[in-house]
Protein backbone atom coordinates (compact mmCIF):
# COMPACT_ATOMS: atom_id res chain seq x y z
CA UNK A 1 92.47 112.65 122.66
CA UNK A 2 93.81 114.51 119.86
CA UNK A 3 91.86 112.47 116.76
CA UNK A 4 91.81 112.86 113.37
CA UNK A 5 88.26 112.33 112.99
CA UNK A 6 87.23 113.03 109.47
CA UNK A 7 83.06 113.03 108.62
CA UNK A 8 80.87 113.71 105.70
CA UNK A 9 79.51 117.10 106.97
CA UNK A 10 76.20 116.50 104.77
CA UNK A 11 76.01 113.73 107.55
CA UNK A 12 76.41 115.72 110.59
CA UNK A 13 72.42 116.36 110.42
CA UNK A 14 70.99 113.06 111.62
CA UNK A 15 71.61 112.95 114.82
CA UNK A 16 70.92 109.27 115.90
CA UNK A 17 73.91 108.25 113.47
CA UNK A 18 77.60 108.46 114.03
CA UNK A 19 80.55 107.89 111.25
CA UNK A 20 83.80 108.86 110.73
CA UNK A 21 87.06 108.00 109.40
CA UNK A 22 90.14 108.18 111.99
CA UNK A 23 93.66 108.65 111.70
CA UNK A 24 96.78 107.65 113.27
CA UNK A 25 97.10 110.48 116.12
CA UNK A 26 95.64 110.56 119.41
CA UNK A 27 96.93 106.69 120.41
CA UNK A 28 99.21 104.70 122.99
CA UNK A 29 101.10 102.74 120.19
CA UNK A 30 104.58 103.08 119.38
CA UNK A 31 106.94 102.61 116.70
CA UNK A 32 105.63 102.00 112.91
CA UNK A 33 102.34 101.52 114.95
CA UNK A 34 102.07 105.47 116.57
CA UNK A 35 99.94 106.15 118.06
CA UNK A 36 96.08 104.96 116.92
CA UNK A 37 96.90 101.86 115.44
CA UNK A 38 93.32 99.36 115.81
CA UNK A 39 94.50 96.51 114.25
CA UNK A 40 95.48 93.41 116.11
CA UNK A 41 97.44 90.74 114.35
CA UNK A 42 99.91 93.63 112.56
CA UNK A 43 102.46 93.08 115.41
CA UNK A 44 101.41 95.83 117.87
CA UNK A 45 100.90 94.81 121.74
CA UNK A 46 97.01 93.26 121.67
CA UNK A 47 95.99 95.09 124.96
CA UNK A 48 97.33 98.56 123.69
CA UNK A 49 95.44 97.78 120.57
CA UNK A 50 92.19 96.98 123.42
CA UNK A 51 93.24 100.24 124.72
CA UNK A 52 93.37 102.50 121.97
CA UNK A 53 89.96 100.92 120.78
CA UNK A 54 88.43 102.08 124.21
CA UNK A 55 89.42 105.62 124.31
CA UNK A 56 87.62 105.65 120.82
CA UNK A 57 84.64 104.69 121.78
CA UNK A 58 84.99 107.44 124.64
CA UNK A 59 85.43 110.31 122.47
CA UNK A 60 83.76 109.20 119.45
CA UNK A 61 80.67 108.79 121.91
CA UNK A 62 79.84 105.18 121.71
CA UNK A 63 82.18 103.69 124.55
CA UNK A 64 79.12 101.46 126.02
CA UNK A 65 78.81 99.76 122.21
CA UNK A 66 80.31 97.37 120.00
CA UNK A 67 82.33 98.28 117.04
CA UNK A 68 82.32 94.98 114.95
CA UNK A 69 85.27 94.18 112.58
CA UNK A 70 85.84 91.32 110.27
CA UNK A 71 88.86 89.19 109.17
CA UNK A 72 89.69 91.92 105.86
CA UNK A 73 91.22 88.96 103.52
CA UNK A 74 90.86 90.97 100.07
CA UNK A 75 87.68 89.22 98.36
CA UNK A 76 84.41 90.26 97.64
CA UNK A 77 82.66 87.90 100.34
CA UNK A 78 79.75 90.86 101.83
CA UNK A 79 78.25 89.68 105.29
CA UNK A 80 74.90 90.83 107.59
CA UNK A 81 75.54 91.83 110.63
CA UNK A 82 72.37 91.15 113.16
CA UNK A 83 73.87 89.90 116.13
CA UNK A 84 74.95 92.89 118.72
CA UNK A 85 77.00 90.75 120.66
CA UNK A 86 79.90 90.26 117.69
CA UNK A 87 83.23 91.99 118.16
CA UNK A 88 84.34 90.01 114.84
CA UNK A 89 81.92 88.99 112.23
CA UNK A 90 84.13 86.90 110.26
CA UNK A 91 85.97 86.85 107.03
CA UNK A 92 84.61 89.50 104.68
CA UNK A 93 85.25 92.74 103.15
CA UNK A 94 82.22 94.14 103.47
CA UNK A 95 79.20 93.67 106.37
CA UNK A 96 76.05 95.40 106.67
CA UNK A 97 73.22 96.03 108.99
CA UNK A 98 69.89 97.37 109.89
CA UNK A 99 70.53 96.78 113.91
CA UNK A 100 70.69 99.90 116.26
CA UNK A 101 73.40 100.31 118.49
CA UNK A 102 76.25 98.34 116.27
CA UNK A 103 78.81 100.12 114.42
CA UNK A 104 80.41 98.73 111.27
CA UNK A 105 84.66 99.31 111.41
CA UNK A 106 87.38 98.86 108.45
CA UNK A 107 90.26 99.01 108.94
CA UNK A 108 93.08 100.35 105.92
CA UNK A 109 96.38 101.59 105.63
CA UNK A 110 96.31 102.57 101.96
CA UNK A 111 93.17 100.56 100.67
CA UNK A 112 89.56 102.36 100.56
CA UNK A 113 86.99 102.42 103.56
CA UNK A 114 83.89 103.01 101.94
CA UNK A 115 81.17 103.95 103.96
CA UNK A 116 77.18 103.22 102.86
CA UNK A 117 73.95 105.16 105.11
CA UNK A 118 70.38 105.04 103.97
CA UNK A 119 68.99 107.44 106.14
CA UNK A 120 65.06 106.21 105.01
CA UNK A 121 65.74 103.24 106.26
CA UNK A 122 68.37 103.64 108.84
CA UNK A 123 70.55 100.64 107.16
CA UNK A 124 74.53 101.15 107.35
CA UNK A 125 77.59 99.34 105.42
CA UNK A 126 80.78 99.44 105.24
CA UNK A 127 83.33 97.92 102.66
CA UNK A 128 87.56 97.01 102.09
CA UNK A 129 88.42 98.20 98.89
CA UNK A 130 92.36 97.05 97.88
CA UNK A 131 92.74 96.20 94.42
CA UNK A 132 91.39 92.82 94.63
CA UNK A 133 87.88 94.20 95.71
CA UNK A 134 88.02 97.11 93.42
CA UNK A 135 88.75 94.67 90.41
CA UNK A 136 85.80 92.08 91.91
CA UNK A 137 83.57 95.11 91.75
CA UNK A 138 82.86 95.00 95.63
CA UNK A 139 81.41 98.73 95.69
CA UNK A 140 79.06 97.61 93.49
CA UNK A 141 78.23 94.13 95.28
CA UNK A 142 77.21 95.81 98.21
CA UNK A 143 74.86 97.89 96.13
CA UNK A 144 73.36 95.27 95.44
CA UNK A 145 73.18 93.54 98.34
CA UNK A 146 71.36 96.60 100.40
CA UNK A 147 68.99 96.26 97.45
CA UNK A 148 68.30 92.69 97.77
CA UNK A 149 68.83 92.25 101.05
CA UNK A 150 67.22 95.37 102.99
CA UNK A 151 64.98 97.00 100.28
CA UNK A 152 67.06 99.30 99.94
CA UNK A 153 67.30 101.20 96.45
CA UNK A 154 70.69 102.47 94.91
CA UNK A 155 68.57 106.70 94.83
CA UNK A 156 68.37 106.30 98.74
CA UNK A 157 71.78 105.56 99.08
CA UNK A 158 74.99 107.94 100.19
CA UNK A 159 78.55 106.72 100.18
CA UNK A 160 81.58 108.12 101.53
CA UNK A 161 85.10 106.80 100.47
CA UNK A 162 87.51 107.97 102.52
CA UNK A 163 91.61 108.16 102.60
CA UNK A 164 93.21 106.24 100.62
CA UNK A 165 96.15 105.87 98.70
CA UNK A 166 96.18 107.79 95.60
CA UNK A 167 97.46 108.02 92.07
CA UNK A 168 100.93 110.41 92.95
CA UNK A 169 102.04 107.39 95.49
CA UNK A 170 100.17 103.82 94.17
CA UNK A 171 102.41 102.62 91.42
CA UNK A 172 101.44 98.96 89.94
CA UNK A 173 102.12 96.61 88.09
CA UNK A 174 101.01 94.31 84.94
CA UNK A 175 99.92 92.42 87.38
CA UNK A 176 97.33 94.72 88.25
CA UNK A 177 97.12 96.82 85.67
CA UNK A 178 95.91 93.94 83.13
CA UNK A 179 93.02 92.58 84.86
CA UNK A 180 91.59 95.59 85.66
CA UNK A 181 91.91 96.91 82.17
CA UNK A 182 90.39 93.90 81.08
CA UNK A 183 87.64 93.91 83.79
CA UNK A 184 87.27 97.67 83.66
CA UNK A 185 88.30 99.16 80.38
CA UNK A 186 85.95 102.63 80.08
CA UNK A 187 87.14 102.95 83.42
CA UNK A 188 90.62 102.86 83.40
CA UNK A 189 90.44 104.81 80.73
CA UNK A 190 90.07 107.66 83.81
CA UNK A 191 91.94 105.86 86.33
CA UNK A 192 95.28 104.57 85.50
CA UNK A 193 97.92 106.92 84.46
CA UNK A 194 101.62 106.62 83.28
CA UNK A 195 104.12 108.84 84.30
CA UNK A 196 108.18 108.15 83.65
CA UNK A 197 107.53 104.75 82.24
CA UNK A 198 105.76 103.39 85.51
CA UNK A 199 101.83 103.06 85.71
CA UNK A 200 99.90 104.36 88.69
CA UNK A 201 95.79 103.67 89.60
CA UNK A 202 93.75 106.17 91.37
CA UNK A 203 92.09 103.52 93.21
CA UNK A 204 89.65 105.89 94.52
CA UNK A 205 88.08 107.23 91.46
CA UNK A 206 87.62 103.66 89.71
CA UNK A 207 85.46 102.85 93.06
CA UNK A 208 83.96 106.05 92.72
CA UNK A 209 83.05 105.43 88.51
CA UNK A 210 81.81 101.85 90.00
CA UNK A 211 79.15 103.22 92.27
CA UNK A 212 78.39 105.81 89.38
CA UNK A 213 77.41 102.26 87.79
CA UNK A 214 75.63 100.85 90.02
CA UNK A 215 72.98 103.89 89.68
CA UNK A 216 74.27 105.87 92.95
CA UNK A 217 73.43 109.62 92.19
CA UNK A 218 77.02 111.26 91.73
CA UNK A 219 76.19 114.13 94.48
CA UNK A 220 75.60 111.43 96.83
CA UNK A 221 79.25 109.97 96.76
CA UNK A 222 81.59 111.97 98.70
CA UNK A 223 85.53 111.69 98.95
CA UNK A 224 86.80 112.77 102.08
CA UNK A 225 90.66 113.17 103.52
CA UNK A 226 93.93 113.00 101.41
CA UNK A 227 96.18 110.50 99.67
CA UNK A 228 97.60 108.16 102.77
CA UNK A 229 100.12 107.65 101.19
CA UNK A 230 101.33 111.79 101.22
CA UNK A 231 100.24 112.82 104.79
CA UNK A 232 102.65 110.45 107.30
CA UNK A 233 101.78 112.12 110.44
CA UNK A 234 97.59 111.93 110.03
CA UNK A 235 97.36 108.41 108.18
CA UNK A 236 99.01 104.67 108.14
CA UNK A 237 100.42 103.58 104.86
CA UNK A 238 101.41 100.24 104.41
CA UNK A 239 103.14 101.09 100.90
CA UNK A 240 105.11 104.18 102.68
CA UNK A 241 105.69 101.90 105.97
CA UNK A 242 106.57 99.02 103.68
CA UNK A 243 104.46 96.88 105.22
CA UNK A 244 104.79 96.94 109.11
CA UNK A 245 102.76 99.82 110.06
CA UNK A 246 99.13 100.15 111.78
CA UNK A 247 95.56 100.56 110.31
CA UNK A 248 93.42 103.32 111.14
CA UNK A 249 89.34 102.57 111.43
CA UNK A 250 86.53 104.02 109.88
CA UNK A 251 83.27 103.81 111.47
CA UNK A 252 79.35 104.12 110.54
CA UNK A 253 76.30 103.41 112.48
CA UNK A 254 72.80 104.07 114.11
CA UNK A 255 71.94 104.61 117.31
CA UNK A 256 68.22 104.41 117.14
């Protein structure tokens, strides 16, 4: 398979965990959905989707595992994942675990996958970020729910957001641009910009500035791959595609 498999190379040392975000190459899909499209329910053929998902787990080497997905539905609604048997967890936009041998997958085309590892404790997380989650603070919920929930302390945390749309393509409204000036004024400050009479967020950095927040040390959040939004054959983009397009996964985990 010909993947775009993007990783956090300060992860590549632990060798019982696996991550990564994907692209769009390397697939059976065709159409708006070519060629490594992972999301069912976007219009694709469901057994393609199955089939793409199984040469994944082939070459990203966990094809005898589950990946476990949720119903994404834009909230901040942050659920535990203990039960290896789930392909679906249910709705959320974020899930987290301390299980071995279950991988966490979100799924975007334009929205940020954030990816959460605590190698001390071995406890992984993964969350949706649109605007809706970004302006609920969901970055930050999750924070706190690996502290309340696992033990786990915002200094032994690393988080990677990955690609995403950025400021030259997402464009929005009062409509967005309101509440999250309201809810997020210092940071907007840094994160929305105006250009021509139009207002743009960098979606990214505001979830980045949120985990800065919530106490994560700066040189343990990494940004990995470009703007989705600028690189149409690596990455889906539903605001490029106009909505009918695929969704590319990212992936964390522990093995043992």
């Amino acid at each position: 398979m010909e993947l775009v498999w993007l990783k956090v190379p300060n992860w590549e040392k632990h060798e019982e965990f696996r991550h990564g975000f994907l692209g769009r190459r390397g697939g059976r899909s065709a159409g708006p959905y070519a060629s490594l499209n992972l999301a069912f329910g976007v219009g694709d053929d469901p057994q393609i989707v199955k089939d793409n998902l199984c040469d994944v787990k082939k070459a990203v080497g966990v094809h005898d595992l589950t990946i476990v997905t949720m119903r994404q539905v834009h909230q901040d609604q942050v659920l535990d994942v203990k039960d290896k048997r789930l392909k679906v967890v249910g709705e959320a936009d974020g899930m987290a675990t301390r299980e071995k041998e279950v991988f966490l997958g979100v799924l975007t085309a334009d929205c940020v996958p954030i990816l959460y590892m605590a190698p001390t404790r071995k406890v992984a997380a993964t969350v949706h970020a649109g605007w809706r989650g970004t302006l609920a603070g969901l970055a930050q919920k999750m924070v706190e729910r690996l502290r309340d929930g696992y033990e786990v302390e915002p200094a032994e945390i690393e988080v990677a957001l990955g690609p995403s749309i950025g400021p030259c393509c997402y464009e929005i409204g009062t409509d967005v641009s309101l509440p999250m000036v309201q809810r997020w004024k210092a940071m907007t400050g840094r994160t929305l910009q105006s250009r021509n009479g139009k207002t743009f967020l960098d979606l990214r950095e505001l979830n980045r500035l949120q985990l800065e927040e919530a106490e994560i040390a700066p040189e343990k959040i990494y940004r990995i791959g470009p703007c989705t939004g600028c690189a149409p054959e690596d990455f889906f983009s539903y605001r490029r595609q106009r909505g009918k397009t695929g969704h590319q996964m990212s992936f964390i985990g522990w093995l043992r």
